[in-house]
N, C-alpha and C. Protein backbone atom coordinates (compact mmCIF):
# COMPACT_ATOMS: atom_id res chain seq x y z
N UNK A 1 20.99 -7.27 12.08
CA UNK A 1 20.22 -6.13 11.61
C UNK A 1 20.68 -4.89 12.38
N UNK A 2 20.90 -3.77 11.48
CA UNK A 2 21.00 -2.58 12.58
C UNK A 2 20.01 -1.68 12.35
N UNK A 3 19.54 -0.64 13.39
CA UNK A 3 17.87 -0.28 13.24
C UNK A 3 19.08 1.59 12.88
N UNK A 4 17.82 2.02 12.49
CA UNK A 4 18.05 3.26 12.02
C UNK A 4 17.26 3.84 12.49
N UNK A 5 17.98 5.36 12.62
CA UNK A 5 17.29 6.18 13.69
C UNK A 5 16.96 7.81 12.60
N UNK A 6 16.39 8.08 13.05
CA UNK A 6 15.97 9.54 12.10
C UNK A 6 16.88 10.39 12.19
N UNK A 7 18.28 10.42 13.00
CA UNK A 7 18.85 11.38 13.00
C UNK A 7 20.16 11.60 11.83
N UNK A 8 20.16 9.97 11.89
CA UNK A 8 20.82 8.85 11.17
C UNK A 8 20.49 9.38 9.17
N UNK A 9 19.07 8.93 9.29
CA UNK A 9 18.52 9.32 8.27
C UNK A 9 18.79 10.80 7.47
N UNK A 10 18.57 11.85 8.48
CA UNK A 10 18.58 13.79 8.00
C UNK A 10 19.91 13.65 7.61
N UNK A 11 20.87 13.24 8.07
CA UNK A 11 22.30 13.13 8.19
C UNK A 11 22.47 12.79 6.74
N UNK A 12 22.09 11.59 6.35
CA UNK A 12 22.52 10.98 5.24
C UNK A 12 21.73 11.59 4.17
N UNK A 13 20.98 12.14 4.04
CA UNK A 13 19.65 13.12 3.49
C UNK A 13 20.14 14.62 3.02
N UNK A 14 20.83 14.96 3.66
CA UNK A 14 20.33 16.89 4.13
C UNK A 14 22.22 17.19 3.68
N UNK A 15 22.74 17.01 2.23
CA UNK A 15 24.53 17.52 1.99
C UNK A 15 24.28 18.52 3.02
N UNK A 16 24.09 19.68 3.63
CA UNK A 16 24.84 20.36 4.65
C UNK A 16 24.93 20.28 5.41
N UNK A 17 24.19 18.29 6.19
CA UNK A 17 24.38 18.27 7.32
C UNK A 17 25.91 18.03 7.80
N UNK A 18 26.68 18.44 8.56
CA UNK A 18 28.13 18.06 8.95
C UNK A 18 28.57 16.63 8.88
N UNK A 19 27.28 15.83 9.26
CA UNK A 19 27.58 14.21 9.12
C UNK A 19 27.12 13.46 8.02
N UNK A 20 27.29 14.24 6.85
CA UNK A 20 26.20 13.75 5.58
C UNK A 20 27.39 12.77 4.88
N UNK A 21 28.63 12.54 4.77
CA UNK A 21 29.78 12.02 4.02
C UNK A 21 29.67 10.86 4.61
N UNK A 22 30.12 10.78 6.30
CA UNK A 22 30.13 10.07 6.78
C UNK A 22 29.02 9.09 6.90
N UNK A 23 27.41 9.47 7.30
CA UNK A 23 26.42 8.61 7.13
C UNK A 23 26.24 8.08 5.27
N UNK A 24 26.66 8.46 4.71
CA UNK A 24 26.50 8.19 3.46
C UNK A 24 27.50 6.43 3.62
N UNK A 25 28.67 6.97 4.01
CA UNK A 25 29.84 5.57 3.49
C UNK A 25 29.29 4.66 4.72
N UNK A 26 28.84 5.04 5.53
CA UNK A 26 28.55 4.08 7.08
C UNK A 26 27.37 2.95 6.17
N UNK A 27 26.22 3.64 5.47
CA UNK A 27 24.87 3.09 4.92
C UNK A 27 25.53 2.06 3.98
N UNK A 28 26.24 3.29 3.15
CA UNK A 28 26.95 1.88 1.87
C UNK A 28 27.41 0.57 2.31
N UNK A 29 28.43 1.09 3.44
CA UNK A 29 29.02 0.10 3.59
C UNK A 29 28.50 -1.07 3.99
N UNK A 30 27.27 -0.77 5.07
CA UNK A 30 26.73 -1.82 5.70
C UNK A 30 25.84 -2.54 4.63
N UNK A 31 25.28 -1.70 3.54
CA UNK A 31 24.80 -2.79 2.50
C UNK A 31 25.40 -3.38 1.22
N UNK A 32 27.09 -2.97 1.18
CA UNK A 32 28.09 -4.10 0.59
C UNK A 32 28.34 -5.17 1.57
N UNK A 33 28.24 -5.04 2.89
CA UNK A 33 28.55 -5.98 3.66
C UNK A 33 26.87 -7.63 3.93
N UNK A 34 25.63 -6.88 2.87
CA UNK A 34 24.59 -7.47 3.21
C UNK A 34 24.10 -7.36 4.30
N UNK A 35 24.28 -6.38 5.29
CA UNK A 35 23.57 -6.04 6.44
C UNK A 35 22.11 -5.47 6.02
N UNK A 36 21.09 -5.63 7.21
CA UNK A 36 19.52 -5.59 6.74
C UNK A 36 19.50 -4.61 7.73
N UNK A 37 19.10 -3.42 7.58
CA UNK A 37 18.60 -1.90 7.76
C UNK A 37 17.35 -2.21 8.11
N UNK A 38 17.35 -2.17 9.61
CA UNK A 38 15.66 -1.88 10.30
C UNK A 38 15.58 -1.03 10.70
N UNK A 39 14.16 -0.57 10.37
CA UNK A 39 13.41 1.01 10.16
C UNK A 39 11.75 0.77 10.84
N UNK A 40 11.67 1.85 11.70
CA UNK A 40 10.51 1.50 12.24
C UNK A 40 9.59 2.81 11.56
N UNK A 41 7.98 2.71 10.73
CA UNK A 41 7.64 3.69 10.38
C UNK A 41 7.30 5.02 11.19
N UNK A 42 7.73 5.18 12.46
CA UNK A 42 7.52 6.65 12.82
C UNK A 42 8.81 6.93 12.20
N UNK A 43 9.83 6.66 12.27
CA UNK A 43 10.87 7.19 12.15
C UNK A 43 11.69 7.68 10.37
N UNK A 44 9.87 7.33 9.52
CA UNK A 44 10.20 7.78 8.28
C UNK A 44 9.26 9.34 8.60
N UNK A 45 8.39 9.16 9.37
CA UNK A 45 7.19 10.09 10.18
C UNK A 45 8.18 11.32 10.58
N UNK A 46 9.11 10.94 11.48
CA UNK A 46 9.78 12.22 12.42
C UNK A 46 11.06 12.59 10.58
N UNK A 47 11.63 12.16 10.26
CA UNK A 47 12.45 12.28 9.07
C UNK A 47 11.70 13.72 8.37
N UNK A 48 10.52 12.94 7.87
CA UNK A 48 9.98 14.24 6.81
C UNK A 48 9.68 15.60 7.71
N UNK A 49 9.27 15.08 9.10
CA UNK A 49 9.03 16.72 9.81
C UNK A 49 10.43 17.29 9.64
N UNK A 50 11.40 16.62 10.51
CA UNK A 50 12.69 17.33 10.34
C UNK A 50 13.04 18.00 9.20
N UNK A 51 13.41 17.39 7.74
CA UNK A 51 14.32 17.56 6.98
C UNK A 51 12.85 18.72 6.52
N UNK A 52 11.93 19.18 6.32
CA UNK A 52 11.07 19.60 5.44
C UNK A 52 11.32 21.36 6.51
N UNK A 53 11.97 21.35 7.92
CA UNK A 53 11.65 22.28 8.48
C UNK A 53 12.23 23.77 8.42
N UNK A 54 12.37 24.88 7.99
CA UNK A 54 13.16 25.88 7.05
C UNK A 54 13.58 26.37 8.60
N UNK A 55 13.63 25.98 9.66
CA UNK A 55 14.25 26.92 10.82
C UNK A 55 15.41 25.95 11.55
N UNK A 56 15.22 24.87 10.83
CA UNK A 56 16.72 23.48 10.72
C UNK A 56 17.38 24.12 10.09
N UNK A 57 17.33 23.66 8.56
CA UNK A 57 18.05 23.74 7.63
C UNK A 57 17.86 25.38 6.68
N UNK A 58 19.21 25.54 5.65
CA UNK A 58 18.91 26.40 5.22
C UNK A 58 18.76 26.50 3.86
N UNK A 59 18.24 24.98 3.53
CA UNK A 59 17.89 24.28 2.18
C UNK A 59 16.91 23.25 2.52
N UNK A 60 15.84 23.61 3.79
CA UNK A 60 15.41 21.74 3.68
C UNK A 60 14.66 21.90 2.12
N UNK A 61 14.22 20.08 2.46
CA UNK A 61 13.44 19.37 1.28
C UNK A 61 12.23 19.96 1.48
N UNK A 62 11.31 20.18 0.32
CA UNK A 62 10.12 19.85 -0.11
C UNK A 62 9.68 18.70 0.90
N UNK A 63 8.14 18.59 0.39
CA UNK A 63 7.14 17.18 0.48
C UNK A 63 7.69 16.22 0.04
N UNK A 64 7.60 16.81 -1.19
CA UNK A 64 7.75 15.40 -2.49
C UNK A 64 9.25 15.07 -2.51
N UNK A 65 9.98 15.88 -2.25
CA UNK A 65 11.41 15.44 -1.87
C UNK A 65 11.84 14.59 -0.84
N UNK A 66 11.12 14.89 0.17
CA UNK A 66 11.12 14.16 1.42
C UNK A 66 10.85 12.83 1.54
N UNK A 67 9.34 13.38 1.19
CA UNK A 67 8.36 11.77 0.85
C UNK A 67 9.01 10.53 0.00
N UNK A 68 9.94 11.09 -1.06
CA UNK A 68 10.00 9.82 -2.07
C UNK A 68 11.71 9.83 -1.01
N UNK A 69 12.37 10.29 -0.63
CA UNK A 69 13.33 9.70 0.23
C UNK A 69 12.92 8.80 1.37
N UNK A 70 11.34 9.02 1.88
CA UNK A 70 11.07 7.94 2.50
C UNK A 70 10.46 6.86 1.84
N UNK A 71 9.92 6.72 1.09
CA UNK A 71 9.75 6.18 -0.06
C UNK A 71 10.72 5.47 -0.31
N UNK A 72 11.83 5.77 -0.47
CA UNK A 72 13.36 5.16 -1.17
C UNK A 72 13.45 4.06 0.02
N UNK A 73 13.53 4.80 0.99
CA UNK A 73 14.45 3.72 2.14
C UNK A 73 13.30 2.66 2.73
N UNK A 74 11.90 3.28 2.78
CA UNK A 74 10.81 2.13 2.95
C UNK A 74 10.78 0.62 1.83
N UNK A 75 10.85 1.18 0.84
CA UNK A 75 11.09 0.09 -0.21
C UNK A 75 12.49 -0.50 -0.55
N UNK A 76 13.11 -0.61 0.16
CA UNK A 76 14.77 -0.58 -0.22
C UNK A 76 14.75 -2.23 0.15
N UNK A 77 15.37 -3.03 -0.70
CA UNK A 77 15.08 -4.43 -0.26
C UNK A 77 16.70 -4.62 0.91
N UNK A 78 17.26 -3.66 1.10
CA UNK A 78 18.42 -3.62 2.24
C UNK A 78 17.70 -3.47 3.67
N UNK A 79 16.16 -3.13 3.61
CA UNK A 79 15.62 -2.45 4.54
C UNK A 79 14.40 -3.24 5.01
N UNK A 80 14.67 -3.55 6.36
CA UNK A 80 13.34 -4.37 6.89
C UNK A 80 12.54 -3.27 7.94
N UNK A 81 10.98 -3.24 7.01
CA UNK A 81 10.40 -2.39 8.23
C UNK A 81 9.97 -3.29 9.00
N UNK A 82 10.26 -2.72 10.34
CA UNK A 82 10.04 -3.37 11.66
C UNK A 82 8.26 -2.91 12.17
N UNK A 83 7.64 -4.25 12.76
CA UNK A 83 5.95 -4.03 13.29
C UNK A 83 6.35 -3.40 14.96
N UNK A 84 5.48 -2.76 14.58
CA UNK A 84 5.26 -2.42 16.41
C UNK A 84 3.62 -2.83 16.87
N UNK A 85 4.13 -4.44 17.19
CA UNK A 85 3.20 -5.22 17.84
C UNK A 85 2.76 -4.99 18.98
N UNK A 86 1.48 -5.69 19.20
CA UNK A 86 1.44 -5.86 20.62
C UNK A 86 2.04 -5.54 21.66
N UNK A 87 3.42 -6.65 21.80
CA UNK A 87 4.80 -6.96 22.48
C UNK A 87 5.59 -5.70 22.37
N UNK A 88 6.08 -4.68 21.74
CA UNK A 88 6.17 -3.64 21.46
C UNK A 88 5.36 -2.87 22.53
N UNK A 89 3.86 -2.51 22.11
CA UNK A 89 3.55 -1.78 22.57
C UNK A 89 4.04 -2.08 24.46
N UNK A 90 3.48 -3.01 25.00
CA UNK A 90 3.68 -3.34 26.38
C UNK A 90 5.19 -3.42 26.79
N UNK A 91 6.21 -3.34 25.72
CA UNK A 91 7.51 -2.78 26.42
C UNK A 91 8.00 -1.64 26.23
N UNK A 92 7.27 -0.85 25.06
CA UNK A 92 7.43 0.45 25.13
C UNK A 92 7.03 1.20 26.80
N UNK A 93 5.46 0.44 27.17
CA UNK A 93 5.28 1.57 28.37
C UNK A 93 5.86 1.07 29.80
N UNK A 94 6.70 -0.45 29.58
CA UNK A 94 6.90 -0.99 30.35
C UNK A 94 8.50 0.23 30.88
N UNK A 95 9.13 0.39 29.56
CA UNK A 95 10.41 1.06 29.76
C UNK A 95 9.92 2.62 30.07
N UNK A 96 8.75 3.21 29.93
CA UNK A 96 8.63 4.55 30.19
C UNK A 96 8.16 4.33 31.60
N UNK A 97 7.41 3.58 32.42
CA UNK A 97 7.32 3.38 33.26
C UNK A 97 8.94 3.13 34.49
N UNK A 98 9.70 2.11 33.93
CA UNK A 98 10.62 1.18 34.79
C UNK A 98 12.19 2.71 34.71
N UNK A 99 12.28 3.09 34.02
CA UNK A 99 13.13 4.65 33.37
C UNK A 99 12.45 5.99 33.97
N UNK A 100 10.87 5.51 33.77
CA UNK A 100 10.59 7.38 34.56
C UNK A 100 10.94 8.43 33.30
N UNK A 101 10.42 7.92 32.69
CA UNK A 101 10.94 8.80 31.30
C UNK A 101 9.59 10.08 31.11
N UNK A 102 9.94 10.68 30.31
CA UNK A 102 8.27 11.63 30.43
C UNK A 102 8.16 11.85 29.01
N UNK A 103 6.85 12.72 28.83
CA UNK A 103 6.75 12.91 27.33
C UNK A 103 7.59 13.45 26.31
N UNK A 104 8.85 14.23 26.20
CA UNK A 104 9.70 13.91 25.47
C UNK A 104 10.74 12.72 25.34
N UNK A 105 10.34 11.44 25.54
CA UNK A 105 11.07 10.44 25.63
C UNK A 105 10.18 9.30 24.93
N UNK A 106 8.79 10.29 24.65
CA UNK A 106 7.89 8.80 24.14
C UNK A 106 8.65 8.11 22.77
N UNK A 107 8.82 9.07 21.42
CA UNK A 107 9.29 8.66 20.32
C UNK A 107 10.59 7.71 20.76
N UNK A 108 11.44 8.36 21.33
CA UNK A 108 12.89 7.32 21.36
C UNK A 108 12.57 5.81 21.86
N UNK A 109 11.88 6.42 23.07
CA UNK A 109 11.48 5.04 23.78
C UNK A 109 10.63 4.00 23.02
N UNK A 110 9.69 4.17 22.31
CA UNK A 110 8.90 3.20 21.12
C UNK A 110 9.70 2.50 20.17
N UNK A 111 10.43 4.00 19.61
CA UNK A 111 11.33 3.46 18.48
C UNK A 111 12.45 2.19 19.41
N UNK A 112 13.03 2.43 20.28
CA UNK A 112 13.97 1.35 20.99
C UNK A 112 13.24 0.20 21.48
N UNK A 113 11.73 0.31 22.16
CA UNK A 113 11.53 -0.98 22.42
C UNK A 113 10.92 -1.91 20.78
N UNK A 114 10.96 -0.79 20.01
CA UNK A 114 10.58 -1.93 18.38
C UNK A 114 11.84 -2.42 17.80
N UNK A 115 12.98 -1.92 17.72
CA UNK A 115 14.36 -2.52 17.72
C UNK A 115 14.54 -3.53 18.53
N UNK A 116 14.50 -3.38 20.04
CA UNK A 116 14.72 -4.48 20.77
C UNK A 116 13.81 -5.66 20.65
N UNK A 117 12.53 -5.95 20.34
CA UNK A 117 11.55 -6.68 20.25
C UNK A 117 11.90 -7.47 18.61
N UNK A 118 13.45 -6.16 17.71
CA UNK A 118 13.48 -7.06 16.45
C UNK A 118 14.61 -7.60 16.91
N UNK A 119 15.32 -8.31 17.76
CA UNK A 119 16.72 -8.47 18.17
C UNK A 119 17.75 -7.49 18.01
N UNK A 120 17.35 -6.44 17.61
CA UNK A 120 18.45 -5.23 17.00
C UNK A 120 19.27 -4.83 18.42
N UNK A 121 20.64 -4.93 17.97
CA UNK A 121 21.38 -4.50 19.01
C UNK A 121 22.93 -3.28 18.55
N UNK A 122 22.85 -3.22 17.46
CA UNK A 122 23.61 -2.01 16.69
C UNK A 122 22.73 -1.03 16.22
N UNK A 123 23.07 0.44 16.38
CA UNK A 123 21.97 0.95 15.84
C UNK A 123 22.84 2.63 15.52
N UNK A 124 22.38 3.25 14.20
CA UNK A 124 23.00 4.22 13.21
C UNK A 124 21.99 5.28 13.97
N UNK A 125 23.01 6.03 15.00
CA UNK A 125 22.32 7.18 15.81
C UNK A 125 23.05 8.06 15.74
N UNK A 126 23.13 9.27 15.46
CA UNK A 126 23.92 10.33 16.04
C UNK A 126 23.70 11.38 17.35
N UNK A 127 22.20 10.40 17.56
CA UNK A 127 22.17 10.66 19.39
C UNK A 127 22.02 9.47 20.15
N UNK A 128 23.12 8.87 20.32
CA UNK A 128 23.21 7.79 21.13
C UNK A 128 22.73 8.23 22.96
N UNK A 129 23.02 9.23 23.06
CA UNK A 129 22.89 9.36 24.32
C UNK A 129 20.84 9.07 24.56
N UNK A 130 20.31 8.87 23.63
CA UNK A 130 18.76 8.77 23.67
C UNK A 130 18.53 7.31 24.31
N UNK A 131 19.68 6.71 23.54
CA UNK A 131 19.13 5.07 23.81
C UNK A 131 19.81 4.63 25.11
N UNK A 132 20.60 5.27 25.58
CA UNK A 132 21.90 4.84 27.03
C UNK A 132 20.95 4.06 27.64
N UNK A 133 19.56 4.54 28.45
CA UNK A 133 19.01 4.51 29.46
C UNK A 133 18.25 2.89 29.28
N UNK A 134 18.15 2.31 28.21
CA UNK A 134 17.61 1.05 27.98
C UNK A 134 18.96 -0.14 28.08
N UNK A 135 20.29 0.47 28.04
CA UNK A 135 21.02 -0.56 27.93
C UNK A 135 21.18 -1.72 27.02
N UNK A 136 20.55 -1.48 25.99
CA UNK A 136 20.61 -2.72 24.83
C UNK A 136 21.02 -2.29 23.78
N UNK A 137 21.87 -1.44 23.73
CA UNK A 137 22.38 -0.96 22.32
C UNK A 137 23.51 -0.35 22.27
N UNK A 138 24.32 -0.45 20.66
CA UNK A 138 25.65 0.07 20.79
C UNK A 138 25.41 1.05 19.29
N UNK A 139 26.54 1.80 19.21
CA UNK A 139 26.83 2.74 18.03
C UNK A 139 27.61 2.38 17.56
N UNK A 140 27.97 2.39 16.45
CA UNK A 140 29.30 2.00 15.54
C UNK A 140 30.23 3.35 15.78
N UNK A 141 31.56 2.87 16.44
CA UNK A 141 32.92 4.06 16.55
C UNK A 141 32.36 5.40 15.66
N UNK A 142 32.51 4.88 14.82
CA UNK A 142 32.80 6.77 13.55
C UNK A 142 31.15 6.94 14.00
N UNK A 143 29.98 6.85 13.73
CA UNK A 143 29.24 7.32 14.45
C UNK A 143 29.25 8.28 16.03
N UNK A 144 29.70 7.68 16.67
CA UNK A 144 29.95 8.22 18.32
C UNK A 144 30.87 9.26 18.54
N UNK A 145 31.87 8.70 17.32
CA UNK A 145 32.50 10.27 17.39
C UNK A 145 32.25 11.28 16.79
N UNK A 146 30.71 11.14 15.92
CA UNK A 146 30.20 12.50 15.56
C UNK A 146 29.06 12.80 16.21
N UNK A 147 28.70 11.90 16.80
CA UNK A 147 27.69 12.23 18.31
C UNK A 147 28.51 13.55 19.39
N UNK A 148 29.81 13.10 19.47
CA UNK A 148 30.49 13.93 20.47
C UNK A 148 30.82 15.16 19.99
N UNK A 149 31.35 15.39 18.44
CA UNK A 149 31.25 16.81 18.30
C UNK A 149 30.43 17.96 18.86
């Protein structure tokens, strides 16, 4: 399974984002290959704030544009939404605790300990540098090198 990240998402979402070609063939590909796309629901949550925000983009989406793109990828049978259990919760604060992380680190840090709690160990980021600090995760090449741009 590889987990998907919201940045991942705007990317493949938003034609003027710079990485919109590329997240497009990365998604395809991984679901000609039968790979299962885990998605944790904040991260359809942070998606619609982003892409909907007119001081991002200089075309974002609508609501209803937004919404049924989360919509799309929530229902996508390529796509497993991931629970943020219990177990979750207590390694989410276990890693904000053991990291020293502070309140801009809560979202990444949740979203990574609900990946890790799904065995997910590949994950479609174009800010990899978010997840470094947990050590359980990798980026796919052509990803990382549009992280570095």
């Amino acid at each position: 399974m590889i987990g998907i990240d919201t940045s991942f998402l705007v990317a493949w979402a938003i034609p003027e984002h710079p990485a919109h070609n590329s997240c497009r063939r990365l998604a395809d590909e991984a679901m000609r290959q039968g790979r299962v796309l885990g998605l944790a629901p904040g991260i359809l949550a942070e998606f619609i704030h982003v892409v909907t925000d007119p001081r991002r983009f200089a075309n974002p989406l609508d609501m209803a544009q937004a919404t049924a793109i989360a919509r799309f990828w929530a229902d996508a049978s390529e796509v497993a939404m991931l629970p943020q259990s219990q177990e979750v919760a207590a390694l989410w604060c276990d890693w904000l605790e053991r990291h020293r992380l502070g309140r801009k680190r809560l979202l990444d840090t949740l979203i990574a300990a609900t990946w890790h709690h799904a065995g997910i160990t590949e994950v479609f980021t174009l800010n990899p540098a978010d997840f470094e600090v947990f050590d359980a995760f990798t980026v796919p090449p052509p990803l990382g090198k549009l992280a570095d741009q």
